[in-house]
PDB file of N, CA and C in Angstrom:
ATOM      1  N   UNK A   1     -43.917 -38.567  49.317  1.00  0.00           N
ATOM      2  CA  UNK A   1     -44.582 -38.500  48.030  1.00  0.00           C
ATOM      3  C   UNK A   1     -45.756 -37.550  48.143  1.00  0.00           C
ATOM      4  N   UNK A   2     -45.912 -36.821  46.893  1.00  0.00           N
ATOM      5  CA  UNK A   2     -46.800 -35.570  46.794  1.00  0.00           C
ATOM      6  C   UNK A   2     -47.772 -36.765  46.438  1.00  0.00           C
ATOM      7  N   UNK A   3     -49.429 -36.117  47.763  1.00  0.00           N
ATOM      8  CA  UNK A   3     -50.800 -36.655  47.553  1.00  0.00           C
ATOM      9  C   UNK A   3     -51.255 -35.251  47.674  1.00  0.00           C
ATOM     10  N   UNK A   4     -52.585 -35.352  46.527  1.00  0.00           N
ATOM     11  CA  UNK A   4     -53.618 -34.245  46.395  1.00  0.00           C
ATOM     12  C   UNK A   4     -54.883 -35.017  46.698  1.00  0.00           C
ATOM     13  N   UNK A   5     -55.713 -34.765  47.639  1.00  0.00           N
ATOM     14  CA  UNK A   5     -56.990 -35.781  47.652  1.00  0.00           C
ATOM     15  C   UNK A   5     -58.133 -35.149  48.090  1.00  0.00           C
ATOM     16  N   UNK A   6     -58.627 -34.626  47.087  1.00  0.00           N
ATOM     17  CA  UNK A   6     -60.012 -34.205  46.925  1.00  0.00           C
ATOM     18  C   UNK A   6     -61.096 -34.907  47.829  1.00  0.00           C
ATOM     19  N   UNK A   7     -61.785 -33.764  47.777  1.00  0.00           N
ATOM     20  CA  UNK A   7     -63.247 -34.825  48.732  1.00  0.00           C
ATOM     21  C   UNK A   7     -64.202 -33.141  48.717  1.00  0.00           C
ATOM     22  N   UNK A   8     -65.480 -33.780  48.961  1.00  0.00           N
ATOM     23  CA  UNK A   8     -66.163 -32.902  48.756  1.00  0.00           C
ATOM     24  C   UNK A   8     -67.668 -32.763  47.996  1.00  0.00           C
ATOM     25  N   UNK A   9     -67.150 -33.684  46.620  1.00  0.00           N
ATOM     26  CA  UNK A   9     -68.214 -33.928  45.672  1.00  0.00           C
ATOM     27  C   UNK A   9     -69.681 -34.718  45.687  1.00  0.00           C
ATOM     28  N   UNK A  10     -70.430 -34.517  45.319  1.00  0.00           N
ATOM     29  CA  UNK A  10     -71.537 -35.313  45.230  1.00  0.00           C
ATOM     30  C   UNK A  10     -72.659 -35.138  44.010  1.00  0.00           C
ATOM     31  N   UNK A  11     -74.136 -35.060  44.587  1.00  0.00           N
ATOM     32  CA  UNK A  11     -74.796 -35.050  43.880  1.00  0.00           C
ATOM     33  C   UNK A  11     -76.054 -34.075  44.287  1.00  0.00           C
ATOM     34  N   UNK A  12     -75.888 -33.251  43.712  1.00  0.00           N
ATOM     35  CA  UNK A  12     -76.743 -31.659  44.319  1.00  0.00           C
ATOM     36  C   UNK A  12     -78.009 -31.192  43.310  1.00  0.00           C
ATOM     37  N   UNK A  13     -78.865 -30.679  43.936  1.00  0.00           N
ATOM     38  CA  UNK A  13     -79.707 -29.817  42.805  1.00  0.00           C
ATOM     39  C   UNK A  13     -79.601 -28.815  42.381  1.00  0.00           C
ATOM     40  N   UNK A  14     -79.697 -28.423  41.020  1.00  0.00           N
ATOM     41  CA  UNK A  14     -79.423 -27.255  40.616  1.00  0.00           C
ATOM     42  C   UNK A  14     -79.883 -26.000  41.636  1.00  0.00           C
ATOM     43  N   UNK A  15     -79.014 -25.049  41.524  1.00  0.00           N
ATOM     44  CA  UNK A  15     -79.236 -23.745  42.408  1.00  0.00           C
ATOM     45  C   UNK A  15     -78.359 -24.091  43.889  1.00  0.00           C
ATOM     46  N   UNK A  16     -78.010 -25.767  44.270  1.00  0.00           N
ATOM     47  CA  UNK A  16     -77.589 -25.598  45.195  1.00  0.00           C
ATOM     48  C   UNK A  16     -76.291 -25.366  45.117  1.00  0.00           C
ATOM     49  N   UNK A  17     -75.487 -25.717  46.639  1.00  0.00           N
ATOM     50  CA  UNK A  17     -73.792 -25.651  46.858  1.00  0.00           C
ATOM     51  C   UNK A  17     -72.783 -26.548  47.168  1.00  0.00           C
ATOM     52  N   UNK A  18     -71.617 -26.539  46.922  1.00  0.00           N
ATOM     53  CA  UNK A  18     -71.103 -27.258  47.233  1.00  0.00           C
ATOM     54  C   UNK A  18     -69.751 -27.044  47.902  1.00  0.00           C
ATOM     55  N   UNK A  19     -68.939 -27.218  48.459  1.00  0.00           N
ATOM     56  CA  UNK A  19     -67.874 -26.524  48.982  1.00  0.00           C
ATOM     57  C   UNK A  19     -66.172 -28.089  48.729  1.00  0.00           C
ATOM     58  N   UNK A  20     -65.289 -27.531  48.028  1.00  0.00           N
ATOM     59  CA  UNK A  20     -64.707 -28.734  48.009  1.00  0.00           C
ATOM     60  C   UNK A  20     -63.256 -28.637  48.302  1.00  0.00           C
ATOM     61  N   UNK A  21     -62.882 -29.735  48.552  1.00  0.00           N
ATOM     62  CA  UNK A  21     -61.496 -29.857  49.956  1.00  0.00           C
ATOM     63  C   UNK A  21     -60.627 -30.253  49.098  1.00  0.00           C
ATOM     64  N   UNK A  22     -59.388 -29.757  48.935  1.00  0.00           N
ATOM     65  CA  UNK A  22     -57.896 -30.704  48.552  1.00  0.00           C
ATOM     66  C   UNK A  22     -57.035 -30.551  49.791  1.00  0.00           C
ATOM     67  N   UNK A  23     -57.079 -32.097  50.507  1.00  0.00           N
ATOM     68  CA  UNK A  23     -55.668 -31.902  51.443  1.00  0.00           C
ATOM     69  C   UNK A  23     -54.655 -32.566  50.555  1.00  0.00           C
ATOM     70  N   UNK A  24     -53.572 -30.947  51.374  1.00  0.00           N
ATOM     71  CA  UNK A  24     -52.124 -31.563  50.020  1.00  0.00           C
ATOM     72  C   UNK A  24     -51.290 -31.804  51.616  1.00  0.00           C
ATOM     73  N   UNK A  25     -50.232 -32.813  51.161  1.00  0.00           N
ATOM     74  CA  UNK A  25     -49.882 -33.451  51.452  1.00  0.00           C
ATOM     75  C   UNK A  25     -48.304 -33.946  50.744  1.00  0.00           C
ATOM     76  N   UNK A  26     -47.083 -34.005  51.561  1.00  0.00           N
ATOM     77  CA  UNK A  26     -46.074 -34.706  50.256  1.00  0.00           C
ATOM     78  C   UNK A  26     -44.934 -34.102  50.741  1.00  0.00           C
ATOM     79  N   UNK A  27     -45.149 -32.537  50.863  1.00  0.00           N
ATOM     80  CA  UNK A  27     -43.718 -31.617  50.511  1.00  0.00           C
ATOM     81  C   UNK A  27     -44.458 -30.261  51.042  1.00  0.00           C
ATOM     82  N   UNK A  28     -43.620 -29.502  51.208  1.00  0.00           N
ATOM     83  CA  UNK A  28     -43.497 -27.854  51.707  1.00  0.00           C
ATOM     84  C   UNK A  28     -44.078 -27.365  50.100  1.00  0.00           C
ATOM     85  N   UNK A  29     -45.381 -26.361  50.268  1.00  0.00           N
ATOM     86  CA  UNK A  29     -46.126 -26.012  49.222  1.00  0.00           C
ATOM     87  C   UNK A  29     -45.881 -24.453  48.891  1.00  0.00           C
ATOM     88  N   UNK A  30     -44.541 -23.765  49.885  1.00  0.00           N
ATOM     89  CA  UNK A  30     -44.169 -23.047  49.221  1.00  0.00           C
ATOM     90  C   UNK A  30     -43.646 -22.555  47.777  1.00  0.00           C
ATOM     91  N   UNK A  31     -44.513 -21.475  47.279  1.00  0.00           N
ATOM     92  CA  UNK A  31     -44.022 -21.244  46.041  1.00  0.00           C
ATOM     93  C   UNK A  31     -45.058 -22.117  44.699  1.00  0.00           C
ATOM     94  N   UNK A  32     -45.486 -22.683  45.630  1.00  0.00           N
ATOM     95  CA  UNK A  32     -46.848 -23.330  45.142  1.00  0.00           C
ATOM     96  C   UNK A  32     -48.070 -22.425  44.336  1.00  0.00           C
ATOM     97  N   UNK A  33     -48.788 -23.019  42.759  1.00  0.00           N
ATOM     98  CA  UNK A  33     -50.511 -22.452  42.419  1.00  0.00           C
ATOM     99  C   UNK A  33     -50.705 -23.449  43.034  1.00  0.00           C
ATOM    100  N   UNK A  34     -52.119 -23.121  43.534  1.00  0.00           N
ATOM    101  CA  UNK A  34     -53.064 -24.517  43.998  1.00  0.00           C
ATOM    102  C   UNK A  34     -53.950 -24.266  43.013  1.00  0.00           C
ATOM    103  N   UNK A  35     -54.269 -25.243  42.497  1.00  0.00           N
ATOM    104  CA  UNK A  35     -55.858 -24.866  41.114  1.00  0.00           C
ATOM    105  C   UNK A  35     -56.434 -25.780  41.455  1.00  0.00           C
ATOM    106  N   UNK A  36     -57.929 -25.230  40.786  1.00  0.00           N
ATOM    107  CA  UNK A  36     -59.020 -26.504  40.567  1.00  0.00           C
ATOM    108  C   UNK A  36     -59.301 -26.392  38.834  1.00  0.00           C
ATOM    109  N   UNK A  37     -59.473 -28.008  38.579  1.00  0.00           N
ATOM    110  CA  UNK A  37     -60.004 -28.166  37.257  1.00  0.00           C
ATOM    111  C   UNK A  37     -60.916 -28.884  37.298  1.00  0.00           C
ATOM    112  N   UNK A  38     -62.042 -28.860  35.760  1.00  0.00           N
ATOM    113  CA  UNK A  38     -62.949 -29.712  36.269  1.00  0.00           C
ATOM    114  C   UNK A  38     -62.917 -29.997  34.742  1.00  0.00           C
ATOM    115  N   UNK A  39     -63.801 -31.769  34.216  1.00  0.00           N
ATOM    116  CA  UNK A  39     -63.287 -32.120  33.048  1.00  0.00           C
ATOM    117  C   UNK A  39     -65.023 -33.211  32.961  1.00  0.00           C
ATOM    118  N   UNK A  40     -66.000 -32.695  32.309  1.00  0.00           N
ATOM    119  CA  UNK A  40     -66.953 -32.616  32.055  1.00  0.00           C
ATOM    120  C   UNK A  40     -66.954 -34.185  30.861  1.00  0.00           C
ATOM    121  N   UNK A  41     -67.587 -35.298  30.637  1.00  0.00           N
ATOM    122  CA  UNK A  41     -67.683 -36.225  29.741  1.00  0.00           C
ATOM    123  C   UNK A  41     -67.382 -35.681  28.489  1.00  0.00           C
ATOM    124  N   UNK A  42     -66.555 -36.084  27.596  1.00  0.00           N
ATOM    125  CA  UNK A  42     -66.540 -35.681  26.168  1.00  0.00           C
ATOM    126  C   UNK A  42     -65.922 -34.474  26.030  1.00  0.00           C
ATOM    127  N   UNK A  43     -65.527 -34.010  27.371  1.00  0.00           N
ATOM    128  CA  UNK A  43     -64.821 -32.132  26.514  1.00  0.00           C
ATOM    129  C   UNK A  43     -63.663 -32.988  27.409  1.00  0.00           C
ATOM    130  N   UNK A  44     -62.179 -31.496  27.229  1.00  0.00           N
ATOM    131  CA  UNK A  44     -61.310 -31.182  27.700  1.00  0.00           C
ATOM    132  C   UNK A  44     -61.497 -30.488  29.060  1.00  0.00           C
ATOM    133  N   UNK A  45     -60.204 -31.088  30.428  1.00  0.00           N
ATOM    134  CA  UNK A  45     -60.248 -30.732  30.989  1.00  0.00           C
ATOM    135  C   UNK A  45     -59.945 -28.864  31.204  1.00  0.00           C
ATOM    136  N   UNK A  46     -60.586 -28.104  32.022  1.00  0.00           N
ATOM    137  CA  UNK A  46     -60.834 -26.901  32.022  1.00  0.00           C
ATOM    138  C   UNK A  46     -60.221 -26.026  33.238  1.00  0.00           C
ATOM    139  N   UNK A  47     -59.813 -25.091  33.032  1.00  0.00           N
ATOM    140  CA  UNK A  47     -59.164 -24.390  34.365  1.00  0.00           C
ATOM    141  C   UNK A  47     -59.990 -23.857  34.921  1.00  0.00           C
ATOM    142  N   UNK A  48     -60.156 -23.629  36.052  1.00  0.00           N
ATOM    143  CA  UNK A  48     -61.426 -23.090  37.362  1.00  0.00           C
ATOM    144  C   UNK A  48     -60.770 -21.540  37.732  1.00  0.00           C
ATOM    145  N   UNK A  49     -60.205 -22.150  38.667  1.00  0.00           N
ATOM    146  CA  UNK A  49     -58.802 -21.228  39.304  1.00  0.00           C
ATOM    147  C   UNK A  49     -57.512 -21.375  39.986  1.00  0.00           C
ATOM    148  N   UNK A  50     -57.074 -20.425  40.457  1.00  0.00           N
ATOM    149  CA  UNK A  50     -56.275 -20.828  41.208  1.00  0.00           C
ATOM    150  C   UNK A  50     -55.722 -19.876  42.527  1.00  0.00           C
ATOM    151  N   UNK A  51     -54.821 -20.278  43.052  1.00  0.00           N
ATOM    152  CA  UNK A  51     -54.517 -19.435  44.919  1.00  0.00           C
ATOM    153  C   UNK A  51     -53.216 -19.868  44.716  1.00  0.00           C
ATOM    154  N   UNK A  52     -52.116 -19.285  44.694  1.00  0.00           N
ATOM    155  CA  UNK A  52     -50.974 -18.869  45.462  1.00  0.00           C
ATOM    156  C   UNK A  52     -51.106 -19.181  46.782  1.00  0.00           C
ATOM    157  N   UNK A  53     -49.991 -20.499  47.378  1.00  0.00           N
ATOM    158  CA  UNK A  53     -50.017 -20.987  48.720  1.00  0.00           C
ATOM    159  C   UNK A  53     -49.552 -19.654  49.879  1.00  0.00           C
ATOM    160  N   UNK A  54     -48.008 -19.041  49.677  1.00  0.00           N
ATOM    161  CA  UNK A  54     -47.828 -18.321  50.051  1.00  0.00           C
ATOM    162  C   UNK A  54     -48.622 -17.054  50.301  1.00  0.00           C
ATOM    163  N   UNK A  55     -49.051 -16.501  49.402  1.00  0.00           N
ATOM    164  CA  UNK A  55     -49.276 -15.228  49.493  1.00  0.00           C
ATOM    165  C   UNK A  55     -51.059 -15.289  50.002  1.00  0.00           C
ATOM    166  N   UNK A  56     -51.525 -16.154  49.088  1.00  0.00           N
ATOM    167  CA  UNK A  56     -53.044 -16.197  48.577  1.00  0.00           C
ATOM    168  C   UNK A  56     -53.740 -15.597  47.894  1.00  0.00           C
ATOM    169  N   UNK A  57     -52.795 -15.029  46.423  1.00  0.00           N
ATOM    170  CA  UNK A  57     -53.855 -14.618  45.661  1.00  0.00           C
ATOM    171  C   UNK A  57     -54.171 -15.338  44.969  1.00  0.00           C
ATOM    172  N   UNK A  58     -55.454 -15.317  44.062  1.00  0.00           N
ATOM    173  CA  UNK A  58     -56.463 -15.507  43.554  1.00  0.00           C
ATOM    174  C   UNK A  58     -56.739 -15.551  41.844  1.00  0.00           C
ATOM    175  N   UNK A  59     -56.095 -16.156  40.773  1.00  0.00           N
ATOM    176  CA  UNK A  59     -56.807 -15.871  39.451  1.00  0.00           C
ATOM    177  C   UNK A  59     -57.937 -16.808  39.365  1.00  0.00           C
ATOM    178  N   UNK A  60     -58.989 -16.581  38.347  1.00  0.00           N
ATOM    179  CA  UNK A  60     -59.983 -17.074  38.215  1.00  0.00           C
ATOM    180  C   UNK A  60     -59.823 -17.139  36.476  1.00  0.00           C
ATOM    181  N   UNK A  61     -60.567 -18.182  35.474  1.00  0.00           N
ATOM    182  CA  UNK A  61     -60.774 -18.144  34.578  1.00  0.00           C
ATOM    183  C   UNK A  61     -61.430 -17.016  34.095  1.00  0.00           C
ATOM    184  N   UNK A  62     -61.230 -16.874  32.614  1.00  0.00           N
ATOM    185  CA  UNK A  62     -62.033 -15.626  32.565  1.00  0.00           C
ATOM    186  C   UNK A  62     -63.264 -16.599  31.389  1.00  0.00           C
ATOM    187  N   UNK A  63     -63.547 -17.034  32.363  1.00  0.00           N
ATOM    188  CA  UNK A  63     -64.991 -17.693  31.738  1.00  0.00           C
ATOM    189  C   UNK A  63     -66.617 -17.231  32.092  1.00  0.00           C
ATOM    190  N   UNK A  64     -67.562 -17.225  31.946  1.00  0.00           N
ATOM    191  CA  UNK A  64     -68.809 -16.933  32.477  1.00  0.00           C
ATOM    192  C   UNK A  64     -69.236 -17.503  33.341  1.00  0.00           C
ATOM    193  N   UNK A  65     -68.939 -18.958  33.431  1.00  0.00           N
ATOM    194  CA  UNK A  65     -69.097 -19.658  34.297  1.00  0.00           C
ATOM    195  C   UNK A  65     -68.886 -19.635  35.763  1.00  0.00           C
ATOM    196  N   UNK A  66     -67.280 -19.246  35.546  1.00  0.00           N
ATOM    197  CA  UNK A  66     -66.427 -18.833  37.196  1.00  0.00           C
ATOM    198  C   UNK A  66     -67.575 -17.535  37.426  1.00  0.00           C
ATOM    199  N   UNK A  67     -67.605 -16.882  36.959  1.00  0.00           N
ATOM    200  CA  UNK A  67     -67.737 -15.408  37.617  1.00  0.00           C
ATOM    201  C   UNK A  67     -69.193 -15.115  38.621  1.00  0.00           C
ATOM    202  N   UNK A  68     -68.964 -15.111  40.063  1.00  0.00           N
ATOM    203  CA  UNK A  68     -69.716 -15.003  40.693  1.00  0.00           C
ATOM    204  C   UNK A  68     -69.870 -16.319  41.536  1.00  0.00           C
ATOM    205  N   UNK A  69     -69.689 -17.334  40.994  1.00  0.00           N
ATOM    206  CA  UNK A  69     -70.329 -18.486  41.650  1.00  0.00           C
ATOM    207  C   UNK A  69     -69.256 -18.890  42.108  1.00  0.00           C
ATOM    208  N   UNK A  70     -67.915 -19.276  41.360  1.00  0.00           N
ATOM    209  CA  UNK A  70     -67.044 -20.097  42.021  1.00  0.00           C
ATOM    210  C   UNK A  70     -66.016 -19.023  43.094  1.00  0.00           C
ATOM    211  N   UNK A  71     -65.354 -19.936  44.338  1.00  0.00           N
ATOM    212  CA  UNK A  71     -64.781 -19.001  44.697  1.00  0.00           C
ATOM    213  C   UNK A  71     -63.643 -19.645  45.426  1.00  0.00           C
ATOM    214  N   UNK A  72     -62.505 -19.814  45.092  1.00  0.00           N
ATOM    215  CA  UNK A  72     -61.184 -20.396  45.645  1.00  0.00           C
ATOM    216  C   UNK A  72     -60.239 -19.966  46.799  1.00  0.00           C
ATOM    217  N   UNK A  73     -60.067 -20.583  48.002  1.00  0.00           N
ATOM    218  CA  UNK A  73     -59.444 -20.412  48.921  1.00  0.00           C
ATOM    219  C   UNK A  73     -58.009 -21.389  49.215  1.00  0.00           C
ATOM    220  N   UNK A  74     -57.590 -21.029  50.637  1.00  0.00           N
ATOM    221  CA  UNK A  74     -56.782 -21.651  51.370  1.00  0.00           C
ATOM    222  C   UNK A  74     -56.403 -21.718  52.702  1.00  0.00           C
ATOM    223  N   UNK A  75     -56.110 -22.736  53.267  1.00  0.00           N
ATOM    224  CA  UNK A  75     -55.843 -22.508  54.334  1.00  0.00           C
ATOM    225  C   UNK A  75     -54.456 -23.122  55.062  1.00  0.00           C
ATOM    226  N   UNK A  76     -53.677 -22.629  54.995  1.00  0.00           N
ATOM    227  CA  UNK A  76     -52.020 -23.278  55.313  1.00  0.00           C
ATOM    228  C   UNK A  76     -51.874 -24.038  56.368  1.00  0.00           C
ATOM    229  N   UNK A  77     -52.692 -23.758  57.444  1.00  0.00           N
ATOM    230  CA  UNK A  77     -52.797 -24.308  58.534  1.00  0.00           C
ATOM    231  C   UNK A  77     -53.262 -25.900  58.453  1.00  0.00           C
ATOM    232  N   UNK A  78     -54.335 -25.935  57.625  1.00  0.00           N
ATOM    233  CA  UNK A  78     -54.429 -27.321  57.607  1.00  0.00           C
ATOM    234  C   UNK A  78     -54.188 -27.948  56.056  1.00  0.00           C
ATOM    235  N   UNK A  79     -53.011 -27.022  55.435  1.00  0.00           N
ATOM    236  CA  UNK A  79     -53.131 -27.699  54.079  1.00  0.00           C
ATOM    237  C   UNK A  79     -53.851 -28.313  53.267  1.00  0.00           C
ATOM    238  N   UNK A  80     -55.132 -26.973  53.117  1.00  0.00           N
ATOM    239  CA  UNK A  80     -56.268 -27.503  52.315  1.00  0.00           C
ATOM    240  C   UNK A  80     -56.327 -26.293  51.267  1.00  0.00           C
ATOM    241  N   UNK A  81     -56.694 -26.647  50.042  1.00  0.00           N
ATOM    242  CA  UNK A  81     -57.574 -25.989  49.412  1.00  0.00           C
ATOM    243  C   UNK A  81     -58.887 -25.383  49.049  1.00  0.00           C
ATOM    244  N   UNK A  82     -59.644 -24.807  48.680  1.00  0.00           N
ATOM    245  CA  UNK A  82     -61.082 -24.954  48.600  1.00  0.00           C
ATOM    246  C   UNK A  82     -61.906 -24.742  47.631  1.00  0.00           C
ATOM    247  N   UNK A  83     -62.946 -24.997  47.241  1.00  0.00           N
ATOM    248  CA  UNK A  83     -63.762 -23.962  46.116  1.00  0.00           C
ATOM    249  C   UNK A  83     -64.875 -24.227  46.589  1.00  0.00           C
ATOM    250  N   UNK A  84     -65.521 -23.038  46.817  1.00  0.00           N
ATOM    251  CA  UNK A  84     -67.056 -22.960  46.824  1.00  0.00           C
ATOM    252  C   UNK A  84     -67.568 -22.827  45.891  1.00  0.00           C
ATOM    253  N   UNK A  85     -68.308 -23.910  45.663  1.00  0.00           N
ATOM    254  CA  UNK A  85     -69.370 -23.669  44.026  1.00  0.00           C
ATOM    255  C   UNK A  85     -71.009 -23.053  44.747  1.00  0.00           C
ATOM    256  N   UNK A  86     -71.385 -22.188  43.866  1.00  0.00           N
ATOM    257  CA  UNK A  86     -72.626 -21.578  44.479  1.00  0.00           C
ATOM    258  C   UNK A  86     -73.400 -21.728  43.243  1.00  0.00           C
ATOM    259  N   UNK A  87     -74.871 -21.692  43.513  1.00  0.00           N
ATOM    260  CA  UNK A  87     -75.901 -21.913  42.268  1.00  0.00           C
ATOM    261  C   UNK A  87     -75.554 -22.137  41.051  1.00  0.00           C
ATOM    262  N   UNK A  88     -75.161 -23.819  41.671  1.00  0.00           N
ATOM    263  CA  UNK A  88     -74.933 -24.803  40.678  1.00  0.00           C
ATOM    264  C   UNK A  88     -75.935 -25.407  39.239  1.00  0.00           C
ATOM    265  N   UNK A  89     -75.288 -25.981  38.485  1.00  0.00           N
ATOM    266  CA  UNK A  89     -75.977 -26.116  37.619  1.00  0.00           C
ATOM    267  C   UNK A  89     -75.557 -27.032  36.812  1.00  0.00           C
ATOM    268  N   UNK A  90     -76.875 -27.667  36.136  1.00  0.00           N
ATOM    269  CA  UNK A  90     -76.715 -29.050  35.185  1.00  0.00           C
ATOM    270  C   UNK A  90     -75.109 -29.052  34.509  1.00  0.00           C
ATOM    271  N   UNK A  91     -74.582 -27.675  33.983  1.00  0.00           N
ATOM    272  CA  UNK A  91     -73.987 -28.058  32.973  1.00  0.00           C
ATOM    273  C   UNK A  91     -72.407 -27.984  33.668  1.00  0.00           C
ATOM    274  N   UNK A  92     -72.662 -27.961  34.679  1.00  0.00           N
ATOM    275  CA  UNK A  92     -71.353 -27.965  35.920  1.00  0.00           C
ATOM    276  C   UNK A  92     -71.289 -29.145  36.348  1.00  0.00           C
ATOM    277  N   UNK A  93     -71.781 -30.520  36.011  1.00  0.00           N
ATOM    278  CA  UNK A  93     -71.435 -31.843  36.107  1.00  0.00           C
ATOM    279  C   UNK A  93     -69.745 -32.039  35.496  1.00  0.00           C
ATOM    280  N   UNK A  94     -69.332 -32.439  36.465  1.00  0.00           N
ATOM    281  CA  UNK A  94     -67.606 -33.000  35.603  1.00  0.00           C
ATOM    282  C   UNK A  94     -67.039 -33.443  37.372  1.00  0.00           C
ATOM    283  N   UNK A  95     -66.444 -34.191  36.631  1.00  0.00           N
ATOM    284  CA  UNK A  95     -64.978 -34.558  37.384  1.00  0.00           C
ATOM    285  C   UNK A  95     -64.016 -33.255  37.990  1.00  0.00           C
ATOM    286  N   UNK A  96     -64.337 -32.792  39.169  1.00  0.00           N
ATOM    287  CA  UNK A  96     -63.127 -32.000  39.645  1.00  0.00           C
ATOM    288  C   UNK A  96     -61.704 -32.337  40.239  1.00  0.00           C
ATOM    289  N   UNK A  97     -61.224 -31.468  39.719  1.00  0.00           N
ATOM    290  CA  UNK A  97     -59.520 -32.136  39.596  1.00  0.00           C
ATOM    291  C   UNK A  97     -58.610 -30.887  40.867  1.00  0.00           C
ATOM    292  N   UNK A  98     -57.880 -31.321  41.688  1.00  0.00           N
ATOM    293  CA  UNK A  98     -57.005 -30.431  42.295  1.00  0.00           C
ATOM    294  C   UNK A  98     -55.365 -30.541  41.825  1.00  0.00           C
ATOM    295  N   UNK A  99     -55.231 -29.373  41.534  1.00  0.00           N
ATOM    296  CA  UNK A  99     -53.722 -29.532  41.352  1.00  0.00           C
ATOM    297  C   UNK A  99     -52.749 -28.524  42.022  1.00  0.00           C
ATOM    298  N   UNK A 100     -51.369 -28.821  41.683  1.00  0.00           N
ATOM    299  CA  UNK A 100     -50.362 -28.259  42.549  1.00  0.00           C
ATOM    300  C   UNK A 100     -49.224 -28.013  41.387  1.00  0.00           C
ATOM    301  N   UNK A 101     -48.518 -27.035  41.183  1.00  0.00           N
ATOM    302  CA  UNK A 101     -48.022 -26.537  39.978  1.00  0.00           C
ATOM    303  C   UNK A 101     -46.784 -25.299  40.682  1.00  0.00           C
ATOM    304  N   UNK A 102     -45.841 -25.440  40.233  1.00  0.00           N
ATOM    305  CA  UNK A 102     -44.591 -24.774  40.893  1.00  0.00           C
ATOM    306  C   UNK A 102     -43.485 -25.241  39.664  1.00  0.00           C
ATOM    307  N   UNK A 103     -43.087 -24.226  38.823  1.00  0.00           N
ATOM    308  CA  UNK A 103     -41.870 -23.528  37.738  1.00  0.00           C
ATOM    309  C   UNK A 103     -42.278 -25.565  36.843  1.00  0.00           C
ATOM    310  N   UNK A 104     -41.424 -26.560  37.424  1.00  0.00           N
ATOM    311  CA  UNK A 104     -41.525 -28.117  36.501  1.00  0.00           C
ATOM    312  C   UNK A 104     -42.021 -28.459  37.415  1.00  0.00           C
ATOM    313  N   UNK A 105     -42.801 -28.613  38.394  1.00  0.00           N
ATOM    314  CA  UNK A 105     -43.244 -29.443  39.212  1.00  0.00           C
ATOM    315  C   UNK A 105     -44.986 -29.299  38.656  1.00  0.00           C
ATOM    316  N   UNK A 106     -45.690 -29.991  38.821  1.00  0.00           N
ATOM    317  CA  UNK A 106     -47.264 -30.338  38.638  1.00  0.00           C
ATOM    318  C   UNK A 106     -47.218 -31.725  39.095  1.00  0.00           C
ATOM    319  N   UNK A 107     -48.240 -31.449  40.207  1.00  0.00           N
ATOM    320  CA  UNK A 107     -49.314 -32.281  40.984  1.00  0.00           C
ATOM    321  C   UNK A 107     -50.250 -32.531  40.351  1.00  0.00           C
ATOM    322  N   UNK A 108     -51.260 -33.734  40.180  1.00  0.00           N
ATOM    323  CA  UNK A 108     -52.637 -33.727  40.194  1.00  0.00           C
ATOM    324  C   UNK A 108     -53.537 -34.530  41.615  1.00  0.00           C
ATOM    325  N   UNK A 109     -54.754 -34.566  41.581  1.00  0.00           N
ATOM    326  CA  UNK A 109     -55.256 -35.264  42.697  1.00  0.00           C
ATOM    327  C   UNK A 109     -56.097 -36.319  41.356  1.00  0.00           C
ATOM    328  N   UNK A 110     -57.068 -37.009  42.204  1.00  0.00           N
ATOM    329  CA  UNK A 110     -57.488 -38.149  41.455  1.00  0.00           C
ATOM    330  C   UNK A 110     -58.716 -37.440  41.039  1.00  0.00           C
ATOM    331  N   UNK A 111     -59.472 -36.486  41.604  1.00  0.00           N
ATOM    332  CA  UNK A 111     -60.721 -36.234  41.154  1.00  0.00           C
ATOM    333  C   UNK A 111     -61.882 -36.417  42.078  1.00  0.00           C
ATOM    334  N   UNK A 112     -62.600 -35.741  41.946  1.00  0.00           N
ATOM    335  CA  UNK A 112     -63.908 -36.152  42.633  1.00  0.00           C
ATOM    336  C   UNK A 112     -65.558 -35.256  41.724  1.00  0.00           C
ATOM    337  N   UNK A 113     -65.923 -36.616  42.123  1.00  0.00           N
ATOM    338  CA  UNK A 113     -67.476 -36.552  41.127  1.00  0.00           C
ATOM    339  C   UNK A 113     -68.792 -35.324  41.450  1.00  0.00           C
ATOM    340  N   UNK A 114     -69.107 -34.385  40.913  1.00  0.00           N
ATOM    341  CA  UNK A 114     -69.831 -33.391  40.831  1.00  0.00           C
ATOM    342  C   UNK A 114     -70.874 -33.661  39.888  1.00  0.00           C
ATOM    343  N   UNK A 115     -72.040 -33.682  40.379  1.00  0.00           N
ATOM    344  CA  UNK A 115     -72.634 -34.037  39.179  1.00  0.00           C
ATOM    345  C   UNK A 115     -74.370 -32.902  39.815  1.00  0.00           C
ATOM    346  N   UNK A 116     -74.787 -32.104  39.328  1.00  0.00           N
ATOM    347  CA  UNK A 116     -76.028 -31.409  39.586  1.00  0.00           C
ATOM    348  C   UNK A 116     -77.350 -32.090  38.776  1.00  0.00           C
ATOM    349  N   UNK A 117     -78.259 -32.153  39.136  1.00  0.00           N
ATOM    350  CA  UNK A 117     -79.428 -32.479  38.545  1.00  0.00           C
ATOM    351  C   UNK A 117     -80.316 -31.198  38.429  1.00  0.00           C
ATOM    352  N   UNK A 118     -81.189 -31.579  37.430  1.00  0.00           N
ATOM    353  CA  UNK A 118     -82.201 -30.132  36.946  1.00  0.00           C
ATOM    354  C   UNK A 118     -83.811 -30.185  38.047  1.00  0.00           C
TER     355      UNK A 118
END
């Protein structure tokens, strides 16, 4: 059985970092997006980015937010994902979500709590 299990999250001050883990787990992740989402109280969950297991490329939202700060990896070897969040900020509190997405297949993980203070 496909597990996505985040870890990583906490409770940071604005400007700081955070760096966050999905070990996947389940099945061969070839052919695999790996994404991160994150889903803030009261809004809709939101796309971050994502990495291609195989290859490792890279889309990013084309939001203001992503650009510069966030930054998505992988590493096959130990079947992890990553995102570095850099000079974080209040309004980057949400629930981050890892997922796994291939043609009908979608994964989610359970989430983990991000929350920045001012």
């Amino acid at each position: 059985q496909v597990q996505l299990v985040e870890s990583g999250g906490g409770l940071v001050q604005a400007g700081g970092s955070l760096r966050l883990s999905c070990a996947a787990s389940g099945r061969a992740f070839n052919g695999f997006a790996m994404g991160w989402f994150r889903q803030a109280p009261g809004k809709e969950r939101e796309f971050i980015a994502r990495v291609t297991w195989t290859v490792g490329t890279t889309y990013y939202a084309d939001s203001d937010f992503v650009k510069g700060r966030f930054t998505i990896s992988r590493d096959t070897t130990k079947n992890t994902v990553y995102l570095q969040m850099n000079s974080l900020k209040p309004e980057d509190t949400a629930v981050y979500y890892c997922n796994a997405m291939h043609t009908v297949f979608t994964y989610w993980g359970q989430g983990t709590q991000v929350t920045v203070s001012s």
